[in-house]
C-alpha atoms as a PDB file:
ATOM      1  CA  UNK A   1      68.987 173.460  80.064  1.00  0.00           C
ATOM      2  CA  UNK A   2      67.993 177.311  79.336  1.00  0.00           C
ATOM      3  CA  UNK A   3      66.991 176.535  75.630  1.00  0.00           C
ATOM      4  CA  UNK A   4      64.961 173.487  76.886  1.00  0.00           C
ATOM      5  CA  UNK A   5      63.026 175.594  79.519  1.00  0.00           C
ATOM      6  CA  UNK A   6      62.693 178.537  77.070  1.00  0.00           C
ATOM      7  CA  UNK A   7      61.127 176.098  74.351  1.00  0.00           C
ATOM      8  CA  UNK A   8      58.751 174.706  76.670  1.00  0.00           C
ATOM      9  CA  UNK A   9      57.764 177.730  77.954  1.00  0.00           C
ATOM     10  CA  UNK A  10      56.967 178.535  74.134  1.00  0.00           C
ATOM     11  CA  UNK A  11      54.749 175.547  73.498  1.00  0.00           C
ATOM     12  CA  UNK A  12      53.186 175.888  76.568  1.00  0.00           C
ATOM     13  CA  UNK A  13      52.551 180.294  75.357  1.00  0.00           C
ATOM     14  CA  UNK A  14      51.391 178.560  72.087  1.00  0.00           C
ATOM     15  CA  UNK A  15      49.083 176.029  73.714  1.00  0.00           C
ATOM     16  CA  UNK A  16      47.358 178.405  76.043  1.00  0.00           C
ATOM     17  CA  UNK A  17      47.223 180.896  73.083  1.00  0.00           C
ATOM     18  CA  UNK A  18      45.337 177.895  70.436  1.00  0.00           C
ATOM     19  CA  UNK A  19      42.832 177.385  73.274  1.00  0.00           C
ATOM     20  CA  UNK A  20      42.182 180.788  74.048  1.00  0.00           C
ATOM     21  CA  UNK A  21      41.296 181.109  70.375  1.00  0.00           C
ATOM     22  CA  UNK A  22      39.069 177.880  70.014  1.00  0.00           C
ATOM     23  CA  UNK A  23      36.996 179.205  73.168  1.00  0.00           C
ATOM     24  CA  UNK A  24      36.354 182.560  70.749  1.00  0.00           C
ATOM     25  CA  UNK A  25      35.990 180.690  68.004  1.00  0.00           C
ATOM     26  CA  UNK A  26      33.352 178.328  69.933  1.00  0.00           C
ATOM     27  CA  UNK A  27      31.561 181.309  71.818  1.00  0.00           C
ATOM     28  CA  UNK A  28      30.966 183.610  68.813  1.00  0.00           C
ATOM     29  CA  UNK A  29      30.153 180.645  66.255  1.00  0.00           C
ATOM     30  CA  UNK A  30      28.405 178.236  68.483  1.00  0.00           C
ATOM     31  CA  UNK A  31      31.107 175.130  67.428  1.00  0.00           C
ATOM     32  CA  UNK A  32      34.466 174.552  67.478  1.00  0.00           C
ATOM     33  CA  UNK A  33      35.442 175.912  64.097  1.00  0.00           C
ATOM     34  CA  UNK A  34      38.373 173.991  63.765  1.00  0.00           C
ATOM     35  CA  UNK A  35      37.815 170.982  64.574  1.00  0.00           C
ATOM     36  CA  UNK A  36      38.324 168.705  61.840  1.00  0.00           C
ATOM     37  CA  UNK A  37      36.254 165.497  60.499  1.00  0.00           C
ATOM     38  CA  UNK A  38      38.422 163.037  62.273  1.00  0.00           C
ATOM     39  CA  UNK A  39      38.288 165.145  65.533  1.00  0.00           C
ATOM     40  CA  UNK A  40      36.684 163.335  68.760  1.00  0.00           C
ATOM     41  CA  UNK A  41      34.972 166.856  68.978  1.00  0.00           C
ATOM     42  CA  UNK A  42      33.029 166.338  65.623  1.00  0.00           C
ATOM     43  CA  UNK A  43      30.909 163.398  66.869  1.00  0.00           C
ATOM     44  CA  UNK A  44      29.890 164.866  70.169  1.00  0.00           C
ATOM     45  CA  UNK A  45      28.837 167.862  68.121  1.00  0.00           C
ATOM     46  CA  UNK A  46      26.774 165.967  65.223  1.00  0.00           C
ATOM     47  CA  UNK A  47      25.144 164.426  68.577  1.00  0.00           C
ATOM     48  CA  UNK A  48      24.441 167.728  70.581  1.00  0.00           C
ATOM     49  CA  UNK A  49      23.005 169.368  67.632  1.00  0.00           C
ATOM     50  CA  UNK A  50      20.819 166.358  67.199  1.00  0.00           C
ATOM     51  CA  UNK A  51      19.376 166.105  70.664  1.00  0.00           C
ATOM     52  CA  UNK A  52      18.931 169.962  70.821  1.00  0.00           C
ATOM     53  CA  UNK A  53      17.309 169.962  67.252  1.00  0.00           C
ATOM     54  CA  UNK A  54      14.706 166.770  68.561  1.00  0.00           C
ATOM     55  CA  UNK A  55      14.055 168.974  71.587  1.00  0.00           C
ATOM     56  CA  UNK A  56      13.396 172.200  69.769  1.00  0.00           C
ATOM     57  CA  UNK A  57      11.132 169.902  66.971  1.00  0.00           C
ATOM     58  CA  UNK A  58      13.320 170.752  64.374  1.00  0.00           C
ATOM     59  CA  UNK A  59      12.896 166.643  63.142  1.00  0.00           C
ATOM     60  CA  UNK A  60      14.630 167.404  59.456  1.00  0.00           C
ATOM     61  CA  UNK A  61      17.933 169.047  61.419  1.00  0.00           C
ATOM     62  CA  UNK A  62      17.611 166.383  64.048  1.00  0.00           C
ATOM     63  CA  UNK A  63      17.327 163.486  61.476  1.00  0.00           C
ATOM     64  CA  UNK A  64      20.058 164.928  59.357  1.00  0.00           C
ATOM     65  CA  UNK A  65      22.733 165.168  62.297  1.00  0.00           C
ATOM     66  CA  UNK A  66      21.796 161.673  63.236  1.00  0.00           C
ATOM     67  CA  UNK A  67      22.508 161.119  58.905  1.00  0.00           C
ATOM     68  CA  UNK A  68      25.580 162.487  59.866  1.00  0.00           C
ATOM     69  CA  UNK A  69      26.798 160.528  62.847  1.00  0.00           C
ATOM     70  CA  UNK A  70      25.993 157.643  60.978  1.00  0.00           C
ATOM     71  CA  UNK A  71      28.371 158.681  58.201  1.00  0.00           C
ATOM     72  CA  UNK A  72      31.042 159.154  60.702  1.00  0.00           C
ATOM     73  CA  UNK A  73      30.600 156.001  62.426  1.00  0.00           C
ATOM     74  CA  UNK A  74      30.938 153.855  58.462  1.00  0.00           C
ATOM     75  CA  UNK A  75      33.776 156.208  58.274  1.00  0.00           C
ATOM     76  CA  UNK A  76      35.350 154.863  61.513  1.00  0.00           C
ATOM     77  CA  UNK A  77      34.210 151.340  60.735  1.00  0.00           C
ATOM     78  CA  UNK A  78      36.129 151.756  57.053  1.00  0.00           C
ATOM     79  CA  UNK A  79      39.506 151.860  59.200  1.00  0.00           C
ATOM     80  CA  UNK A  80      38.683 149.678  62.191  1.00  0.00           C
ATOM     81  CA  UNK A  81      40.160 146.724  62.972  1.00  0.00           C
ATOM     82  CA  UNK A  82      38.524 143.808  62.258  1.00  0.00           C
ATOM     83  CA  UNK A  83      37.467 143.232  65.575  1.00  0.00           C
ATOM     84  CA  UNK A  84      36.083 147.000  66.090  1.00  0.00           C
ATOM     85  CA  UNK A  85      34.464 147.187  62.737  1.00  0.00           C
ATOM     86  CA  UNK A  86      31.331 144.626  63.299  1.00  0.00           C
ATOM     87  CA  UNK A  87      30.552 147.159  66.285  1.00  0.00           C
ATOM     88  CA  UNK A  88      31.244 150.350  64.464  1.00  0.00           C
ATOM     89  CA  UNK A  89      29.118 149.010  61.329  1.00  0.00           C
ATOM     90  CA  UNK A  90      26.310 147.669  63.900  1.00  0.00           C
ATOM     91  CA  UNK A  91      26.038 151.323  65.333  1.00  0.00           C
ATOM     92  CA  UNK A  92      26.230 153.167  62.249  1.00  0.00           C
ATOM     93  CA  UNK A  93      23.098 151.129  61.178  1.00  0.00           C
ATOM     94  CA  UNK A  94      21.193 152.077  64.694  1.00  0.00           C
ATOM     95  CA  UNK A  95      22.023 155.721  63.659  1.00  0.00           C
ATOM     96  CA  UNK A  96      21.003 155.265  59.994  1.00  0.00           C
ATOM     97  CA  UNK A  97      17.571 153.949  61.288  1.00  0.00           C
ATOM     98  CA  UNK A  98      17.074 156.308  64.237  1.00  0.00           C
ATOM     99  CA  UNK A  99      17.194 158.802  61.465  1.00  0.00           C
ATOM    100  CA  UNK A 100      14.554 157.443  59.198  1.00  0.00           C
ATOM    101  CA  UNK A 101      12.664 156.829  62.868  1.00  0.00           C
ATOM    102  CA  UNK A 102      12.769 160.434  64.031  1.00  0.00           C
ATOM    103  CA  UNK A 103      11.901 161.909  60.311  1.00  0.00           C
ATOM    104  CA  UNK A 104       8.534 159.762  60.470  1.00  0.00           C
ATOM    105  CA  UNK A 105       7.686 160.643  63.980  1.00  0.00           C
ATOM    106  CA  UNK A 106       8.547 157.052  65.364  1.00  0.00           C
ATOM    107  CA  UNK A 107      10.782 158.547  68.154  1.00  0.00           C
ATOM    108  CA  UNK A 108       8.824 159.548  71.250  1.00  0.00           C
ATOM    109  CA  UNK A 109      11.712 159.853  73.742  1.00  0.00           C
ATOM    110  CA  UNK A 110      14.962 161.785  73.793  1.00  0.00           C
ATOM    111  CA  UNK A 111      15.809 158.559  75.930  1.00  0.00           C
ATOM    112  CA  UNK A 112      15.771 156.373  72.893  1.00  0.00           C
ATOM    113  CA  UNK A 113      18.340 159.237  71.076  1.00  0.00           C
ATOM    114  CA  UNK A 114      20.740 159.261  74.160  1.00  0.00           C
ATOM    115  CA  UNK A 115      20.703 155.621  74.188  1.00  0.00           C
ATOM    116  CA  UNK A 116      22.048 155.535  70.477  1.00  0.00           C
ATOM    117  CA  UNK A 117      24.058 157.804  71.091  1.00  0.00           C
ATOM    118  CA  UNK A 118      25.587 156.039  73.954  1.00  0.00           C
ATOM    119  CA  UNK A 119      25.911 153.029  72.271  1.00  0.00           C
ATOM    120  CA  UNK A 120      28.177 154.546  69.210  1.00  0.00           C
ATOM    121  CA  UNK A 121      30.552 155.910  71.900  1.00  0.00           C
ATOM    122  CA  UNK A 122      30.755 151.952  73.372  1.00  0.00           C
ATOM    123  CA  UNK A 123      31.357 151.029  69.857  1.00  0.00           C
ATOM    124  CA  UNK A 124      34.286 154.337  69.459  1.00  0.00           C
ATOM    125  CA  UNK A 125      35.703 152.693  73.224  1.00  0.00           C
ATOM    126  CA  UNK A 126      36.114 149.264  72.407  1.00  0.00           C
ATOM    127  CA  UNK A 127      37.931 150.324  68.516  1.00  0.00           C
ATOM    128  CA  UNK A 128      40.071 152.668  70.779  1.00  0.00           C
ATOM    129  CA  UNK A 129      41.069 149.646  73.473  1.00  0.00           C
ATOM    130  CA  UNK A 130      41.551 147.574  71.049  1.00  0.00           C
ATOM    131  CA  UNK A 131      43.847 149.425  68.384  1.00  0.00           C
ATOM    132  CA  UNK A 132      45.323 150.389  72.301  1.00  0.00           C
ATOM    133  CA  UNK A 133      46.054 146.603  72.946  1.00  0.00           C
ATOM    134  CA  UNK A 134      47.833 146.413  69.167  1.00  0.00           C
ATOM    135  CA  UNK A 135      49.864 149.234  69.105  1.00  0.00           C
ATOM    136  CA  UNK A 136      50.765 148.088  72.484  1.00  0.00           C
ATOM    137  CA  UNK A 137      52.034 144.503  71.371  1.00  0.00           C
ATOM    138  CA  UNK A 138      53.744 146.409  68.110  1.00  0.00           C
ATOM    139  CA  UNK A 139      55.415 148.373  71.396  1.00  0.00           C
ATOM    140  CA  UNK A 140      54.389 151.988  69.841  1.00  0.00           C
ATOM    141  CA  UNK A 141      53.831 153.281  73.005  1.00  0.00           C
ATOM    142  CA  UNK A 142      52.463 156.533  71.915  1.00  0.00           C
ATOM    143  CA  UNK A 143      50.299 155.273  69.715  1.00  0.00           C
ATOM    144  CA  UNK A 144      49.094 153.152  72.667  1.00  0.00           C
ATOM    145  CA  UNK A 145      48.915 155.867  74.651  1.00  0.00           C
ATOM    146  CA  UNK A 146      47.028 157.853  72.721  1.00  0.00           C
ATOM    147  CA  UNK A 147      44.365 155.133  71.481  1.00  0.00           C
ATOM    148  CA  UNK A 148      43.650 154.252  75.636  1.00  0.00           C
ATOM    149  CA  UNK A 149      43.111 157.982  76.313  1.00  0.00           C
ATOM    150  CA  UNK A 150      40.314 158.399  73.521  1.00  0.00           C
ATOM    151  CA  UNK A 151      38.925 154.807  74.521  1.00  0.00           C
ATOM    152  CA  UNK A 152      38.597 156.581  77.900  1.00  0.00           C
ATOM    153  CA  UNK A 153      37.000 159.901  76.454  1.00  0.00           C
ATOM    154  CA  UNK A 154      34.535 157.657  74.606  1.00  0.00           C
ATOM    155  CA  UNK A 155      33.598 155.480  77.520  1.00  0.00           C
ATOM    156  CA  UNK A 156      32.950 158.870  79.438  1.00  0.00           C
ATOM    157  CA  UNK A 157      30.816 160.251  76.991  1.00  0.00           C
ATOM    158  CA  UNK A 158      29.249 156.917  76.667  1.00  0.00           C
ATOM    159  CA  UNK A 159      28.463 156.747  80.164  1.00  0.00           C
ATOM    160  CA  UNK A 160      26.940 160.457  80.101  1.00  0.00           C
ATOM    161  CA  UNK A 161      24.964 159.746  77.217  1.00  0.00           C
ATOM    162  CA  UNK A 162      23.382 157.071  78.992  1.00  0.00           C
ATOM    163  CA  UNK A 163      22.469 158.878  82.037  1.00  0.00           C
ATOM    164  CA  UNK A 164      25.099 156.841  84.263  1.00  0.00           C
ATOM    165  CA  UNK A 165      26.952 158.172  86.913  1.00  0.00           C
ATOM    166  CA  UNK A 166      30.491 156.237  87.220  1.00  0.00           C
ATOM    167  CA  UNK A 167      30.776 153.905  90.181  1.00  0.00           C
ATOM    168  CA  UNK A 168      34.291 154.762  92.751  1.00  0.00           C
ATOM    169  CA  UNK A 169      35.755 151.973  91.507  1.00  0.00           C
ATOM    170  CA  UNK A 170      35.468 152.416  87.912  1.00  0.00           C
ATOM    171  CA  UNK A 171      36.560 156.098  88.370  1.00  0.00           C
ATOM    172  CA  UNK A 172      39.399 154.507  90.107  1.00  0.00           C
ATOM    173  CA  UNK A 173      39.929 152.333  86.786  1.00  0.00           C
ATOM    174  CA  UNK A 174      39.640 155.356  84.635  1.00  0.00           C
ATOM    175  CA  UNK A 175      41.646 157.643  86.551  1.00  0.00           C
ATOM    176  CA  UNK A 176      44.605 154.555  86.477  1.00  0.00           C
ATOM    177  CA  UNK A 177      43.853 154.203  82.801  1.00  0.00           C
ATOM    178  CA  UNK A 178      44.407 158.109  81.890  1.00  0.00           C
ATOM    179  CA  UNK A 179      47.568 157.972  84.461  1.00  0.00           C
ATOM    180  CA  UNK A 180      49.262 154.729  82.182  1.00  0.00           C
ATOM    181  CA  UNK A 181      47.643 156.481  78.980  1.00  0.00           C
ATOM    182  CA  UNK A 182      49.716 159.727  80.127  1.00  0.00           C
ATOM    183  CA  UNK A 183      52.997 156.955  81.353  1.00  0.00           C
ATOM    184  CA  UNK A 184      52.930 155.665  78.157  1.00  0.00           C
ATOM    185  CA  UNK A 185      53.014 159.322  76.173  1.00  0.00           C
ATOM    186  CA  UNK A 186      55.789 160.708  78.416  1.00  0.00           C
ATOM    187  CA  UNK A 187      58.395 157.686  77.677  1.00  0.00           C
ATOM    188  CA  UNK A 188      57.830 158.328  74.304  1.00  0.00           C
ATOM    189  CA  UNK A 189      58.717 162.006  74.204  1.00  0.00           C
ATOM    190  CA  UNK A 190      61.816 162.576  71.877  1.00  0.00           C
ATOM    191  CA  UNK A 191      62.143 159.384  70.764  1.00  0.00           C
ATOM    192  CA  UNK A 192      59.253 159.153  68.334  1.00  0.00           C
END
């Protein structure tokens, strides 16, 4: 029982330690340095860059980061499930053509940018529930786990994108969602 304690008291030391570095890393670079391409940090970043390039009238940078979220959306599409990738394709061609419409002056509204925006994290939600649902039925439970927490994240950031405030009762979904997300992950501990 002492090792176990001293071991988690380690990972949690090493946990609090990797954040404390990414918040340095963040404040004196601006972005989260490490974050990989596959990171759910990497989108939200290609979008906030986008949205504060529009704003400042930097179009090129603004139509470039949109470039890039539509890169990262085929990406996701190229690994989807079937049923996710229609979605994931149909957004990445929004983003490809919100591009083009922001470089020629088309875009009058930061509205019409959140909106994309918000619809690519609906499209990142339901590839998340769904690869959720099969890992579920394939009973990988941490996979499952895992995949309904990020379909969660998305739907979030798909809901602030959009300028919606959550109703009680679908915080009270999402809050039950993240607890069974968190159920699943815990009764998969050590035997993964």
């Amino acid at each position: 029982k002492g090792k176990r304690s001293e071991r988690m008291r380690c990972r949690k030391r090493s946990f609090l330690i990797s954040v404390f570095v990414l918040i340095v890393l963040e404040f004196l670079f601006g972005v989260a340095a490490v974050a990989t391409e596959e990171s759910p940090a990497v989108i939200e970043q290609i979008f906030q860059k986008a949205k504060k390039d529009y704003l400042a009238t930097n179009i090129q940078s603004a139509a470039e980061q949109i470039k890039s979220g539509a890169a990262y959306m085929k990406k996701k599409a190229a690994t989807a499930s079937a049923k996710g990738k229609e979605k994931l394709e149909e957004s990445a061609r929004e983003l490809d053509r919100l591009s083009d419409d922001v470089k020629s002056g088309a875009v009058k509204s930061v509205k019409t940018i959140e909106n994309a925006f918000a619809r690519a994290y609906y499209a990142l939600a339901r590839e998340s529930h769904i690869g959720s649902t099969e890992f579920w039925l394939k009973r990988e439970k941490l996979r499952a786990g895992e995949a309904l927490e990020a379909a969660n994240r998305h739907l979030e950031k798909a809901m602030a994108w959009a300028g919606q405030k959550a109703e009680e009762s679908t915080k009270k979904v999402m809050r039950e969602t993240a607890d069974m997300a968190q159920n699943l992950k815990k009764k998969t501990r050590g035997f993964t």
